[in-house]
Protein backbone atom coordinates (compact mmCIF):
# COMPACT_ATOMS: atom_id res chain seq x y z
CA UNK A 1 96.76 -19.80 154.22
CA UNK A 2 92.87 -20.35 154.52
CA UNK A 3 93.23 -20.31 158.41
CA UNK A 4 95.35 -16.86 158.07
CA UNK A 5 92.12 -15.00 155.80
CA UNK A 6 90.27 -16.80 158.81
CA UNK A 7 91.92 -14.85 161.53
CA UNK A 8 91.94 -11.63 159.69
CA UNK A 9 88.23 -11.37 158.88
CA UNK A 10 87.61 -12.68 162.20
CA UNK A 11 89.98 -9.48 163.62
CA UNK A 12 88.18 -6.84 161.07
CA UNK A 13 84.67 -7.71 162.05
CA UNK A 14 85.84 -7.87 166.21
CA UNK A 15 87.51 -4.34 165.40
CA UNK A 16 84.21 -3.17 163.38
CA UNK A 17 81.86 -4.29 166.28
CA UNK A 18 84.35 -2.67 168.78
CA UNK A 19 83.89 0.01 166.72
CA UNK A 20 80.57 0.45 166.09
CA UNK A 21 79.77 0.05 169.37
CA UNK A 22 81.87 2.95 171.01
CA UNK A 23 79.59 5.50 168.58
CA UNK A 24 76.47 4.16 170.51
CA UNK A 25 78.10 4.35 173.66
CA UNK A 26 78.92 8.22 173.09
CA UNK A 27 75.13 8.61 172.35
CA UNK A 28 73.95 6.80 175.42
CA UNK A 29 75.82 8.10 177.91
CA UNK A 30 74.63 11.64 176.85
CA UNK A 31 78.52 12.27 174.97
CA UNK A 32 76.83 13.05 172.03
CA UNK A 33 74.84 16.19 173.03
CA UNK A 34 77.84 18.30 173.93
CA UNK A 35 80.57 16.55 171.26
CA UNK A 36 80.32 15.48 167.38
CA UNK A 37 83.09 13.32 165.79
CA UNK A 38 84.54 16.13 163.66
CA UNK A 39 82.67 19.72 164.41
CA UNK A 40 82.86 21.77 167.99
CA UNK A 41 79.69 21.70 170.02
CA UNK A 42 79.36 22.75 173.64
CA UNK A 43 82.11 20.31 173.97
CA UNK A 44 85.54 19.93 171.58
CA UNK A 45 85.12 17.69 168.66
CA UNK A 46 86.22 14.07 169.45
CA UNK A 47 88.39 14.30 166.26
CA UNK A 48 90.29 17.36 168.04
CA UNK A 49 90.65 15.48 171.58
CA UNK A 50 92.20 12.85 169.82
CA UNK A 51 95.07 14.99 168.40
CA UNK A 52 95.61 17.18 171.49
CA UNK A 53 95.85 14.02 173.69
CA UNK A 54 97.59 10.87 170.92
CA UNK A 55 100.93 9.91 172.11
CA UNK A 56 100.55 11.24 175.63
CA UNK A 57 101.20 8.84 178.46
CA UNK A 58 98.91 10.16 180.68
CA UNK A 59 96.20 10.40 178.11
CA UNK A 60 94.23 7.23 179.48
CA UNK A 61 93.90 7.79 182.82
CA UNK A 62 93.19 11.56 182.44
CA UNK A 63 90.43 10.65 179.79
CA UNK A 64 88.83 8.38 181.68
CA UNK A 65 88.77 10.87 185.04
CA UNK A 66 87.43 13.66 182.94
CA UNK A 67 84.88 11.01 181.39
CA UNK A 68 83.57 9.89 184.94
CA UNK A 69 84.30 12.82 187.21
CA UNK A 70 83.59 15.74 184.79
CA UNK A 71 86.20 18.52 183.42
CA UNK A 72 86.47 20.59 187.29
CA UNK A 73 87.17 17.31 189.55
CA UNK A 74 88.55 14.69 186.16
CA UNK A 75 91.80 17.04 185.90
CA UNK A 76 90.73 17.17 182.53
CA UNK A 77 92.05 20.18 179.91
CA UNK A 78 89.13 22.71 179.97
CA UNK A 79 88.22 24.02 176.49
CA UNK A 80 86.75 27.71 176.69
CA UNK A 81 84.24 28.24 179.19
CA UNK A 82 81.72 25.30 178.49
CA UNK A 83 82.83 22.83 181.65
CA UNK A 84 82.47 18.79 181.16
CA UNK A 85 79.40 17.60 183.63
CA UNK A 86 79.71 14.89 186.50
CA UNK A 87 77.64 12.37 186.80
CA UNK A 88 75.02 14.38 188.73
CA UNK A 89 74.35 15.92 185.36
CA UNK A 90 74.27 13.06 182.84
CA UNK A 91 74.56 9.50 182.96
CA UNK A 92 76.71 7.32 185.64
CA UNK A 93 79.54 6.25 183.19
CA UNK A 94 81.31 3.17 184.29
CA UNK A 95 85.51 2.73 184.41
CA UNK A 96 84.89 0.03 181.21
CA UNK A 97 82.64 2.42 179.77
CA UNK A 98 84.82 5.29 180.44
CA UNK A 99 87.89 3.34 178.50
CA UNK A 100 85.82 1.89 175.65
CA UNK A 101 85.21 5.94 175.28
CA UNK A 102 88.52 6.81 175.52
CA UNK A 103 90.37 4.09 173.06
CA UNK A 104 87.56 5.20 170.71
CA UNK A 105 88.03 8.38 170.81
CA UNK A 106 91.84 8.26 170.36
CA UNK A 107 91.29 5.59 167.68
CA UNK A 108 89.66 8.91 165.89
């Protein structure tokens, strides 16, 4: 039973580093100056990515091309007239990065 607790904790604390981590991410790949968590920026609020896009197959790989290539050349949805940069505007985001972004954001 003690090795059980053992396993859990260990899971909780690698699922609140994951966590945590993702957050920082955002903010230094530049995320964090168009998007908030829960409140519309330039950009849609994570919160609200994460409903329009849970449960959809395609929502990985689409995420992550939006992430890397920007919202005109990603394939991403476009949300009013604000447009997602590339990289020639903000940060070189990596395909890792780009999916540690993505699960977080649909963990949201």
């Amino acid at each position: 039973m003690k090795t059980l607790h053992g396993i859990a904790a260990a899971a909780l604390l690698g699922l609140g580093i994951s966590a945590w981590a993702n957050p920082q991410l955002a903010e230094e790949k530049q995320c964090m100056q168009c998007h908030a968590i829960a409140k519309d920026g330039a950009g849609p609020a994570f919160q609200k990515i994460a409903l329009l896009w849970k449960g959809n197959k395609d929502a990985e790989k689409t995420l992550v091309s939006t992430i890397r290539k920007g919202s005109v050349d990603g394939g991403g949805r476009h949300w009013g007239v604000s447009k997602m940069p590339d990289d020639s505007e903000r940060p070189l985001v990596s395909e890792d990065e780009a999916r540690q972004l993505v699960k977080w954001i649909l963990s949201l």
